[in-house]
Protein backbone atom coordinates (compact mmCIF):
# COMPACT_ATOMS: atom_id res chain seq x y z
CA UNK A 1 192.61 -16.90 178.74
CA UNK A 2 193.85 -13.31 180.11
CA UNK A 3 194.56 -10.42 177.49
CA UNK A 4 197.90 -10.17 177.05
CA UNK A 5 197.09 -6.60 176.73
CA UNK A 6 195.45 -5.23 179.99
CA UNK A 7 196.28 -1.89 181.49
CA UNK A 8 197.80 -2.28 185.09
CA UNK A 9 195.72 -3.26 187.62
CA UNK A 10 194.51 -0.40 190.05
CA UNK A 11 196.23 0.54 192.95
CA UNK A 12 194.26 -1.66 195.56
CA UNK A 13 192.91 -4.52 193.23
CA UNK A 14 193.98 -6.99 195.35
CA UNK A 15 192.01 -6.34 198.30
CA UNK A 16 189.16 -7.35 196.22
CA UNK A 17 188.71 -11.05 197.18
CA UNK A 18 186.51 -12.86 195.20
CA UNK A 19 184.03 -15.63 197.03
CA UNK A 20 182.19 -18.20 194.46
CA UNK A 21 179.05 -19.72 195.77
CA UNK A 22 178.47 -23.68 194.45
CA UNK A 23 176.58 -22.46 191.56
CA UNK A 24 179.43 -20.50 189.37
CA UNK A 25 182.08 -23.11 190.74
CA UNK A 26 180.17 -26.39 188.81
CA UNK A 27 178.81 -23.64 186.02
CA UNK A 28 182.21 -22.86 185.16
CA UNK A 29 183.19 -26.52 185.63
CA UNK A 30 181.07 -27.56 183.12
CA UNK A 31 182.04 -24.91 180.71
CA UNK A 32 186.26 -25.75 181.73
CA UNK A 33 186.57 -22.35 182.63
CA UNK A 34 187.40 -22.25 186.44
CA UNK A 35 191.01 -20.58 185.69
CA UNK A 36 188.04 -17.47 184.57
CA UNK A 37 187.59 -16.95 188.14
CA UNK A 38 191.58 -15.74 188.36
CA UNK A 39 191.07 -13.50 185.50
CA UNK A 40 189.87 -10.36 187.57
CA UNK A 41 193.90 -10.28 189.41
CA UNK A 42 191.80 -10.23 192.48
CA UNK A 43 192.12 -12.85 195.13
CA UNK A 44 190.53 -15.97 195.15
CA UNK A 45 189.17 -17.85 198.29
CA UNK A 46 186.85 -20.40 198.52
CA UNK A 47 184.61 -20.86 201.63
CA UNK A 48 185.24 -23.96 203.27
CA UNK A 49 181.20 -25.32 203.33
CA UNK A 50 180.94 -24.05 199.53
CA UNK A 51 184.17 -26.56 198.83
CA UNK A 52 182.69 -29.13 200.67
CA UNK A 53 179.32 -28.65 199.09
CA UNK A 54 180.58 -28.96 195.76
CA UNK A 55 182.65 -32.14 196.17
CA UNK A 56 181.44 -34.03 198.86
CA UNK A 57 178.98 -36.19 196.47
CA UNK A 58 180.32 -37.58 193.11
CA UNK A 59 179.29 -35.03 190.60
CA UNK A 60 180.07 -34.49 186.77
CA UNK A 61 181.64 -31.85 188.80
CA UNK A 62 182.76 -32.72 192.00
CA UNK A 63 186.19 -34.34 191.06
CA UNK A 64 187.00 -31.67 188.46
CA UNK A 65 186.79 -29.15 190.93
CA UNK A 66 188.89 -30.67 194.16
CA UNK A 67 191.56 -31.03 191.36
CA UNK A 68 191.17 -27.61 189.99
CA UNK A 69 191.16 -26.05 193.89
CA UNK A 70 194.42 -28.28 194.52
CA UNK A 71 196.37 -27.90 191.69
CA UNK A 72 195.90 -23.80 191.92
CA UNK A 73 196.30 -23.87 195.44
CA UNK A 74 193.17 -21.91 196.30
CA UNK A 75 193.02 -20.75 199.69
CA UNK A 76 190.39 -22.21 201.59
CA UNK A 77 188.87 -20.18 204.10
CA UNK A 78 187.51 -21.95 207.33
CA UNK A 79 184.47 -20.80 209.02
CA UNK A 80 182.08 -21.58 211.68
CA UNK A 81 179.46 -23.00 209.74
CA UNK A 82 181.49 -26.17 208.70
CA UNK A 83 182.59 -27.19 212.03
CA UNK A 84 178.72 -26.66 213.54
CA UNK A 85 178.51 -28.81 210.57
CA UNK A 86 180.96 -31.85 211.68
CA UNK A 87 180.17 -31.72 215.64
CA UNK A 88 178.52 -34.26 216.59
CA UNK A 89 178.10 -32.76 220.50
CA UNK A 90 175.10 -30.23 218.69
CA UNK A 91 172.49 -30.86 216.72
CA UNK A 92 173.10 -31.05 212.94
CA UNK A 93 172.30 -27.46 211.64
CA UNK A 94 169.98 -27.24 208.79
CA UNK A 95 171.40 -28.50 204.94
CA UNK A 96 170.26 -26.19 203.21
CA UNK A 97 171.68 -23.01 202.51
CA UNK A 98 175.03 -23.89 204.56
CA UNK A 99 177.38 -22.84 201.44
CA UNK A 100 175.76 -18.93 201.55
CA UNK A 101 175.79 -18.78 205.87
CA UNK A 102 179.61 -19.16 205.91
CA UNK A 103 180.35 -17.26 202.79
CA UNK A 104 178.02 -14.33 204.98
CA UNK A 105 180.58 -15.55 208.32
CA UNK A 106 183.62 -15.15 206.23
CA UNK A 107 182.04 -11.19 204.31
CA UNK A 108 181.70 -10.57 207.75
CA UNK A 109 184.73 -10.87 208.81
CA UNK A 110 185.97 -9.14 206.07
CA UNK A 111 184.91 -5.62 208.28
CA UNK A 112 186.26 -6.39 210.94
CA UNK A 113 189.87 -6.53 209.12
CA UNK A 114 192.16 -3.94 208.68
CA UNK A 115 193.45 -2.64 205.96
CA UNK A 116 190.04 -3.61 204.53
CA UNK A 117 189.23 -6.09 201.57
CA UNK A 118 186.19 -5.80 199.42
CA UNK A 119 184.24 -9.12 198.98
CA UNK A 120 182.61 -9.89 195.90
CA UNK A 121 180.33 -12.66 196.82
CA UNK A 122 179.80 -14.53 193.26
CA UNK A 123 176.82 -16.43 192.94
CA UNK A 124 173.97 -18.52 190.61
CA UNK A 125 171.00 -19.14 193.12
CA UNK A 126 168.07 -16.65 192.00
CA UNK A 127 166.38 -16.75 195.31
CA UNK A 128 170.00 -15.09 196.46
CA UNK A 129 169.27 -12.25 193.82
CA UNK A 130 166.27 -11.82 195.58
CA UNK A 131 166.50 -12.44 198.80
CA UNK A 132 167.61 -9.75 201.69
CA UNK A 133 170.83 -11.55 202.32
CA UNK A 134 173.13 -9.40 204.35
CA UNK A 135 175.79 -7.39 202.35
CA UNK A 136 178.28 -5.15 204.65
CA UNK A 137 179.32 -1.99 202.83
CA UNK A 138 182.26 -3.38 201.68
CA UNK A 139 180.77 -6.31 199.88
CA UNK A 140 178.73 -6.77 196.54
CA UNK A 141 176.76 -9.75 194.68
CA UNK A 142 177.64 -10.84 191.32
CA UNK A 143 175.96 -13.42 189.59
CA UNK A 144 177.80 -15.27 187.02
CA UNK A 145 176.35 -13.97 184.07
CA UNK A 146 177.03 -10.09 185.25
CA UNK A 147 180.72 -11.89 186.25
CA UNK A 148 181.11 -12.93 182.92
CA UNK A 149 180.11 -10.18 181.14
CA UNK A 150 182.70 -8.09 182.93
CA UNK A 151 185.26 -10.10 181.84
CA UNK A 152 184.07 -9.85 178.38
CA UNK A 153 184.07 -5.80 178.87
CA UNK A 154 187.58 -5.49 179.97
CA UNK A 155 188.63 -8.28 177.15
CA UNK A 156 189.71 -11.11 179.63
CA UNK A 157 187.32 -13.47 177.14
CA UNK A 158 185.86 -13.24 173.87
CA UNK A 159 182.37 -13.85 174.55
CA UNK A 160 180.20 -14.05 177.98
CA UNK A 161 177.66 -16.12 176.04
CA UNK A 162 179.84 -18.53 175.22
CA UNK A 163 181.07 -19.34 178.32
CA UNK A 164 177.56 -20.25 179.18
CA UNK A 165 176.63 -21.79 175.96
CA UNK A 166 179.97 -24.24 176.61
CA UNK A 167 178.15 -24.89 180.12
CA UNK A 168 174.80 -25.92 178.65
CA UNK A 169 175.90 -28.23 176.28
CA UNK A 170 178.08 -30.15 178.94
CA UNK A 171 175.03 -30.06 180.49
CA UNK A 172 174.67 -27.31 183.20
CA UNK A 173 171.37 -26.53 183.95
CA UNK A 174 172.39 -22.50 184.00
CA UNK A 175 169.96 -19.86 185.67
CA UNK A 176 167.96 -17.33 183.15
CA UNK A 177 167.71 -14.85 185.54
CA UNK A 178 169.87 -11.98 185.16
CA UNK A 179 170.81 -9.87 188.02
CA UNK A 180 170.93 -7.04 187.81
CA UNK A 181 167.97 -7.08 185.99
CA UNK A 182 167.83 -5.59 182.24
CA UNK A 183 166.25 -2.39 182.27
C-alpha cells in the first residue's frame, strides 16, 4: 500500500519505533490493513503483554494477528509486566490495563538508551486519551484515527476513512473519539 513516490525518509526516521496498543492491532485486523503499521519506515515492535493480549483468546482477530506478527517477523519486545504476569511465586497482578503498563516499561526504557529512539505509543482506548499516562520527552500518543490520517497526508493510503469504514463493516466496534480533539 506504500506510494511508490515518497521523498526519502529523514535522516533519523528509524529511531522512531512505533508501539501499537491492542486496540489499533484488531482495528486494523479487521480492516486487513496491519502491513499500514510498516508504512511510516519506522520500526515496528510489539510489546510482549499487548501480543499476548490480543491472541491469547480466540478472536475474529486473534489468529489473524499471531500470523501477521510471524510471517513479518515483528520484533517482540519483552518486559516486566508479562513475566509478573506468568509467576506463579507472586500474586497475579491486576488484568486490566496490563497491555498499556509494559508498553509504559518498554517507553521507559526507551530514555535510558543511547543513541535515543522516539516512541510513538499508538493507541484506541479513550480513557488513554484522557488519562495522565506517563509520556517521557521522547515519546508521543497517537490514536489510530490521527495514525491514519497521517498516512493519508503523506499519501501512504488513499483515504483514512476508509480504513475505518473497512473496520466497521467487518465488524470493529471503532472509537469516535478523536484525539487530538477537533478544534
Amino acid at each position: 500500500m506504500g506510494c511508490p513516490h515518497r521523498e526519502q525518509e529523514p535522516v533519523g526516521y528509524r529511531q522512531v519505533v512505533l508501539l501499537p496498543d491492542a486496540g489499533p492491532l484488531i482495528t486494523l485486523a479487521y480492516a486487513d490493513a496491519l502491513d499500514l503499521l510498516l508504512e511510516p519506515g519506522w520500526s515496528l515492535a510489539l510489546v510482549d503483554m499487548v501480543l499476548h493480549e490480543v491472541t491469547r483468546n480466540k478472536t475474529p482477530t486473534s489468529n489473524k494477528l499471531a500470523e501477521w506478527s510471524r510471517k513479518r517477523q515483528v520484533k517482540v519486545l519483552s518486559t516486566r509486566t508479562i513475566h509478573a504476569l506468568s509467576t506463579d511465586s507472586v500474586p497475579p497482578p491486576r488484568k486490566r490495563n496490563l497491555g498499556e503498563l509494559a508498553i509504559q516499561e518498554v517507553m521507559t526504557g526507551l530514555v535510558l538508551e543511547s543513541p535515543s529512539r522516539t516512541g510513538v505509543f499508538l493507541f484506541e482506548d479513550h480513557k488513554i486519551a484522557r488519562a495522565g499516562f506517563f509520556l517521557p520527552d521522547n515519546c508521543r500518543k497517537v490514536s489510530t484515527r490521527a495514525f491514519l490520517l497521517f498516512l493519508e497526508n503523506r499519501g501512504g493510503i488513499q483515504s483514512a476513512a476508509a480504513i475505518e469504514r473497512r473496520a466497521v463493516r467487518a465488524g470493529r466496534r471503532f472509537s469516535r473519539l478523536h484525539f487530538p480533539p477537533h478544534r
